[in-house]
N, C-alpha and C. Protein backbone atom coordinates (compact mmCIF):
# COMPACT_ATOMS: atom_id res chain seq x y z
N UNK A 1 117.53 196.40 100.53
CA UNK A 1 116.40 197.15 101.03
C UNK A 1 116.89 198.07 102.14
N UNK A 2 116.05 199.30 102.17
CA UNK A 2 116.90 200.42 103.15
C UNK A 2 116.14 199.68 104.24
N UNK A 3 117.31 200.24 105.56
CA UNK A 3 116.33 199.68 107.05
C UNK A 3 114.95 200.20 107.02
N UNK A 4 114.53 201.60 106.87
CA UNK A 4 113.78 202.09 107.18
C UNK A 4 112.47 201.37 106.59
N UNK A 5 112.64 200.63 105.30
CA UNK A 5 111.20 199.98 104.59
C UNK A 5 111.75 198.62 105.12
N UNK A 6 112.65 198.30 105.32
CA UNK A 6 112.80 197.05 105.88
C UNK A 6 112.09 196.85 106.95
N UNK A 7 111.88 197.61 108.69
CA UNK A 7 111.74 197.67 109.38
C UNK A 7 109.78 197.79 109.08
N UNK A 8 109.40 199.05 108.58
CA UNK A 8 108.03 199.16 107.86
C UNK A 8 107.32 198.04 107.46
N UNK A 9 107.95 197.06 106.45
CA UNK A 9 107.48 195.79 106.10
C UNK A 9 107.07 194.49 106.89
N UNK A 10 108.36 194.84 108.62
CA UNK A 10 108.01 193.83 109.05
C UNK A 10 106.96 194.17 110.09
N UNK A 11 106.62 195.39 110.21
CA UNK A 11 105.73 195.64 111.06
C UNK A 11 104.60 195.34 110.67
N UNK A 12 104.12 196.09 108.92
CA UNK A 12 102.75 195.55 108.62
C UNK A 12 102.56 194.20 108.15
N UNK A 13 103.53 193.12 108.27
CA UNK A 13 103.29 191.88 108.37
C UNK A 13 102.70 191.18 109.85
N UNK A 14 103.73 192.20 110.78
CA UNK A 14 103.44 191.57 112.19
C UNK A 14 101.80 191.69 112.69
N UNK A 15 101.29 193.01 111.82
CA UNK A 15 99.97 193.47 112.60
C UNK A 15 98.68 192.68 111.24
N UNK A 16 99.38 192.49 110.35
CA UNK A 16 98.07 191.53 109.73
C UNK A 16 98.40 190.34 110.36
N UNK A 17 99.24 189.28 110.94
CA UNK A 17 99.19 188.60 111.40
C UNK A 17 98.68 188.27 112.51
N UNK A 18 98.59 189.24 113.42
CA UNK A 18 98.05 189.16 114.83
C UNK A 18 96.34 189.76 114.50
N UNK A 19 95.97 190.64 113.63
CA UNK A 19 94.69 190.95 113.37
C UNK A 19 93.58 189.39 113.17
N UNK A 20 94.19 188.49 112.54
CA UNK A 20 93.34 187.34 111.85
C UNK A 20 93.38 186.55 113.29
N UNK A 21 94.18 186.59 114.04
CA UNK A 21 94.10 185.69 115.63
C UNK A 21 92.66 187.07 116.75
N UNK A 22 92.92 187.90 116.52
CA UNK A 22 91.55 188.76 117.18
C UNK A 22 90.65 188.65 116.28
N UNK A 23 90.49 188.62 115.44
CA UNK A 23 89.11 188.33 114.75
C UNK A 23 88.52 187.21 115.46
N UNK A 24 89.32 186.06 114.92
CA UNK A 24 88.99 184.44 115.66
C UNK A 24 88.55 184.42 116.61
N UNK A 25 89.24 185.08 117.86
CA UNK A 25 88.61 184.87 119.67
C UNK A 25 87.59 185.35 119.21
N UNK A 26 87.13 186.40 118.65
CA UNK A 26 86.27 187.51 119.00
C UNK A 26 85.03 186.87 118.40
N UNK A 27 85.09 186.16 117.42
CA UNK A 27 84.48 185.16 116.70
C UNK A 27 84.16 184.48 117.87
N UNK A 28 85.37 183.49 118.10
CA UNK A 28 85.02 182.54 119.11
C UNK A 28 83.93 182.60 120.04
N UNK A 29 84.27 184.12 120.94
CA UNK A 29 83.96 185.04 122.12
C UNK A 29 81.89 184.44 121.88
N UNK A 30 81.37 185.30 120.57
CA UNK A 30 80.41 185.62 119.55
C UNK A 30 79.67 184.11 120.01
N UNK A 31 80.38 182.82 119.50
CA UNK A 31 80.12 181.63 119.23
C UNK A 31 79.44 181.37 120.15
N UNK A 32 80.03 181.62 122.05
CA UNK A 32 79.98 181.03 122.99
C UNK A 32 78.73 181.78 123.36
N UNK A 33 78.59 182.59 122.84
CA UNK A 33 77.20 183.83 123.69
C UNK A 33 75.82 183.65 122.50
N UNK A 34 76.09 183.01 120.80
CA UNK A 34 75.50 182.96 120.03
C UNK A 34 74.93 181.43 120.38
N UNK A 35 75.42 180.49 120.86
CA UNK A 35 75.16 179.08 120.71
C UNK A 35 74.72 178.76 122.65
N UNK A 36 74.77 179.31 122.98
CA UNK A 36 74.20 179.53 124.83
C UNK A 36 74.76 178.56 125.83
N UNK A 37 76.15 178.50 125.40
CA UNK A 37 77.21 178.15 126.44
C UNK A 37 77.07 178.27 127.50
N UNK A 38 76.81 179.43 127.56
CA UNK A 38 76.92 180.15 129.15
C UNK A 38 75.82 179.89 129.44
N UNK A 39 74.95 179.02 128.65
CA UNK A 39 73.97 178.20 129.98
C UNK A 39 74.09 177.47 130.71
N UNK A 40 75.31 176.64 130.71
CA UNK A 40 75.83 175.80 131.17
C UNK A 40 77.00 175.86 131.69
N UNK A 41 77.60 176.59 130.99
CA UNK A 41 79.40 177.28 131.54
C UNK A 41 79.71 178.36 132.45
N UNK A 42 80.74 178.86 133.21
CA UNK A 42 81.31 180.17 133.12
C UNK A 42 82.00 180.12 132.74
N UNK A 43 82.57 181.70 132.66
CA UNK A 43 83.40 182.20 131.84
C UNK A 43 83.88 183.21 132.77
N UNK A 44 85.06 183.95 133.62
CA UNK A 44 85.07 184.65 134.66
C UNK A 44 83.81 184.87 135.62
N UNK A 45 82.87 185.52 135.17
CA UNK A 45 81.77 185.62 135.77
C UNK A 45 80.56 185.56 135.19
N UNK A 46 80.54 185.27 133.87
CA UNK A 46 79.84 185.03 133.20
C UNK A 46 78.86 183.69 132.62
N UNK A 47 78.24 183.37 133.04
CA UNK A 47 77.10 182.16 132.64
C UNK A 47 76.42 181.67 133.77
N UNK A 48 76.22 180.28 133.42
CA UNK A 48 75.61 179.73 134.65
C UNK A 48 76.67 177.93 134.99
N UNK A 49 76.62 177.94 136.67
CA UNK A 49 77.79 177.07 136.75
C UNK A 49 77.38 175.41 136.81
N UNK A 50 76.56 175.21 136.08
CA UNK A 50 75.97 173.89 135.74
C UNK A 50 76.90 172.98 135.46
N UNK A 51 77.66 173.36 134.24
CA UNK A 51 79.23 172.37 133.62
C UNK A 51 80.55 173.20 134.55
N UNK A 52 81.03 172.54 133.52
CA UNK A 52 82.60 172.67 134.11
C UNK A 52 82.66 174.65 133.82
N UNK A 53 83.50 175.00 135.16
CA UNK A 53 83.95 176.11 134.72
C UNK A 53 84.95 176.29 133.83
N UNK A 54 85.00 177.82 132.50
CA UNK A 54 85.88 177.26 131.04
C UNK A 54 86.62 178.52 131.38
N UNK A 55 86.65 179.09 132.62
CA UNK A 55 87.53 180.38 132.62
C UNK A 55 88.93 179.86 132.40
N UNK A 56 89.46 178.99 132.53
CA UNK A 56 91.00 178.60 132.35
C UNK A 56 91.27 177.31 131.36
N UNK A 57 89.96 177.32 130.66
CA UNK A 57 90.22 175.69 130.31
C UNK A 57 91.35 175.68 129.46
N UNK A 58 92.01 176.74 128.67
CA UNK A 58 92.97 176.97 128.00
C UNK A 58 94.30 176.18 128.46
N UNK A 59 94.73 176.51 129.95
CA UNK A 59 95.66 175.47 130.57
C UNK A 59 95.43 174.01 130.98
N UNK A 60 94.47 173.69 130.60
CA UNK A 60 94.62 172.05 130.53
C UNK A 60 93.96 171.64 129.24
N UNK A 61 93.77 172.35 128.23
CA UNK A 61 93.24 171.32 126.59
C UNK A 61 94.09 172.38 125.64
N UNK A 62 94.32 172.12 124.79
CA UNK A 62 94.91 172.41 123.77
C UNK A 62 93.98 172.69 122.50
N UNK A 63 93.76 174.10 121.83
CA UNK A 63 92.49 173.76 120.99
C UNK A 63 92.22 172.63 120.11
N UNK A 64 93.26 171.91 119.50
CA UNK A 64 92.93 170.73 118.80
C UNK A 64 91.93 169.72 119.56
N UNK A 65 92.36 169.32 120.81
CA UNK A 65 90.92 169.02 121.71
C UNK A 65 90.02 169.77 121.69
N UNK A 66 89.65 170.56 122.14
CA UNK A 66 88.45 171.33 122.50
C UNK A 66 88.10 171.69 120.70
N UNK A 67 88.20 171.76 119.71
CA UNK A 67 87.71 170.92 118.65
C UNK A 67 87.35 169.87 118.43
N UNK A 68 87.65 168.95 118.62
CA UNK A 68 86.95 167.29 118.91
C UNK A 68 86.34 167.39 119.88
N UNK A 69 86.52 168.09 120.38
CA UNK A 69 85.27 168.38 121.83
C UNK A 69 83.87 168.12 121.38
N UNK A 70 83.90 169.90 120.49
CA UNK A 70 83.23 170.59 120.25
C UNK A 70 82.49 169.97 119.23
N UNK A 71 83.02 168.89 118.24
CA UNK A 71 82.29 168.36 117.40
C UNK A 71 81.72 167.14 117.40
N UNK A 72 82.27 166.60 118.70
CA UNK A 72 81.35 164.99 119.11
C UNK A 72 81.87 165.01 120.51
N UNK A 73 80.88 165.16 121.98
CA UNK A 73 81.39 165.14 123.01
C UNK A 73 81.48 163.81 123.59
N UNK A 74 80.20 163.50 123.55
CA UNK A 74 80.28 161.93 123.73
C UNK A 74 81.42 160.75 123.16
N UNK A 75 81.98 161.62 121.70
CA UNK A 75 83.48 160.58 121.58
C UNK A 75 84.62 161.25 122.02
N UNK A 76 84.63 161.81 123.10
CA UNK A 76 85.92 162.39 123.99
C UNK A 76 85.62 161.86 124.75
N UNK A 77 84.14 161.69 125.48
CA UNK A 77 84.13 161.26 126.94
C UNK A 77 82.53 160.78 126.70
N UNK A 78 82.37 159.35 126.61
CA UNK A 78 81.02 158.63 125.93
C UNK A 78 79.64 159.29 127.85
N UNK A 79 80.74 159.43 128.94
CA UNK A 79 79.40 159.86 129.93
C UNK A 79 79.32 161.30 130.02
N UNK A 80 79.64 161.88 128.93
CA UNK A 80 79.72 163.43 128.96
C UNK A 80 78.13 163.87 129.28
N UNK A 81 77.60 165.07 129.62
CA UNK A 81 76.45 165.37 129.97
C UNK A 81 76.11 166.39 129.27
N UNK A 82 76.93 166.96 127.85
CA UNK A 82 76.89 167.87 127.25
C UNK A 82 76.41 167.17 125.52
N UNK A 83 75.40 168.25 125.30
CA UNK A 83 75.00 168.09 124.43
C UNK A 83 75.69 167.72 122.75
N UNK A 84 75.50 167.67 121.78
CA UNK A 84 76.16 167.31 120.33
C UNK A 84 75.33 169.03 120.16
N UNK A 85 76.26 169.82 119.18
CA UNK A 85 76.15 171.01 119.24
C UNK A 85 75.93 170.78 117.63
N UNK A 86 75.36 171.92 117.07
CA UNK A 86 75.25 171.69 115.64
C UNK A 86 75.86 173.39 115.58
N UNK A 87 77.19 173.37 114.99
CA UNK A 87 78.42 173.94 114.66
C UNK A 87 79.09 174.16 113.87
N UNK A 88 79.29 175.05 112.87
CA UNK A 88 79.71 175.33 111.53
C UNK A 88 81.20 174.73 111.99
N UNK A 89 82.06 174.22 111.03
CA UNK A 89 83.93 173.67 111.22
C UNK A 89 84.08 175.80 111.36
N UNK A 90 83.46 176.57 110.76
CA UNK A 90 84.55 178.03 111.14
C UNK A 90 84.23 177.74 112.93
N UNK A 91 82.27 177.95 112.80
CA UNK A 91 82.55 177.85 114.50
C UNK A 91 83.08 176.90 115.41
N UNK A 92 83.48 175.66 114.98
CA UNK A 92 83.95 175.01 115.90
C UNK A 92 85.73 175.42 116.00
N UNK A 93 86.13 175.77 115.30
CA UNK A 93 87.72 176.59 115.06
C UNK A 93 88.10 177.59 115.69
N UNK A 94 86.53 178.74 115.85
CA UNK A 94 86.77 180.00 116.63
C UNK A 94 86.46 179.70 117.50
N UNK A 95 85.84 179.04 118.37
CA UNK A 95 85.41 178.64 119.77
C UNK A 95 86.08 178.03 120.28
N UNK A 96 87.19 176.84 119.37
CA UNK A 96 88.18 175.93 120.01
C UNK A 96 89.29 177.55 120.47
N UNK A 97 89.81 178.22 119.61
CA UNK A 97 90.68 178.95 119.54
C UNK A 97 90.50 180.02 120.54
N UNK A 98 88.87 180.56 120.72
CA UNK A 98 89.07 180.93 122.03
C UNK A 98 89.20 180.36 123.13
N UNK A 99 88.66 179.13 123.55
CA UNK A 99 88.36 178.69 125.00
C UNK A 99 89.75 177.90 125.51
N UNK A 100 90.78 177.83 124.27
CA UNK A 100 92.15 177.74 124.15
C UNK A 100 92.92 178.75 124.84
N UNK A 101 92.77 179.56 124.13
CA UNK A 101 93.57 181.32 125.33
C UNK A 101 92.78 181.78 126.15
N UNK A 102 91.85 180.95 126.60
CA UNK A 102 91.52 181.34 128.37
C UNK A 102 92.46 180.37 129.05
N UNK A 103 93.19 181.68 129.72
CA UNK A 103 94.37 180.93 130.59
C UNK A 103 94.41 181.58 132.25
C-alpha cells in the first residue's frame, strides 16, 4: 500500500473511532439534563447541590461503577439517598461514560 492511502486509511479509522465516544458523552451529557440529575447534582456549575458534587466524579469511579450505580443504588451503597432511576442499559452506558470523563 502507497504511504499516502496508507496514512489516509489510518486517519479515517482514527476519526470514526473517536466520533462514536462524542456521540456517547453527548448522549450521556442529554441523559443527565433529560432524567433531572441536576436536581440533585452539580456539574461545574450546573444543578442543584443537594447530592454529591459529579464535576470530577470521573477521578474516583470508573464507568463500570457508575453503571451499577446507575442501575441499583441502594446495591452499591444500601443507605444511599438516591433514588432507583428507570434507565434504558443505552442510557445507563451513556451517562456512566460521561460522568466517567468528568475529570
Amino acid at each position: 500500500m502507497k504511504p499516502i492511502v496508507l496514512v489516509a486509511v489510518l486517519l479515517a479509522a482514527a476519526a470514526r473511532s473517536e466520533m462514536p465516544d462524542t456521540l456517547v458523552m453527548e448522549r450521556g451529557e442529554a441523559a443527565f439534563r433529560k432524567n433531572g440529575c441536576y436536581g440533585c447534582h452539580i456539574i461545574q456549575k450546573f444543578g442543584t447541590p443537594i447530592g454529591p458534587n459529579l464535576t470530577q466524579v470521573g477521578r474516583k469511579y470508573q464507568p463500570e461503577y457508575l453503571a451499577r450505580w446507575l442501575r441499583d443504588p441502594s446495591q452499591q451503597r444500601p443507605s444511599a439517598h438516591m433514588p432507583a432511576l428507570e434507565l434504558t442499559e443505552d442510557d445507563v452506558q451513556a451517562l456512566a461514560a460521561y460522568l466517567g470523563s468528568l475529570r
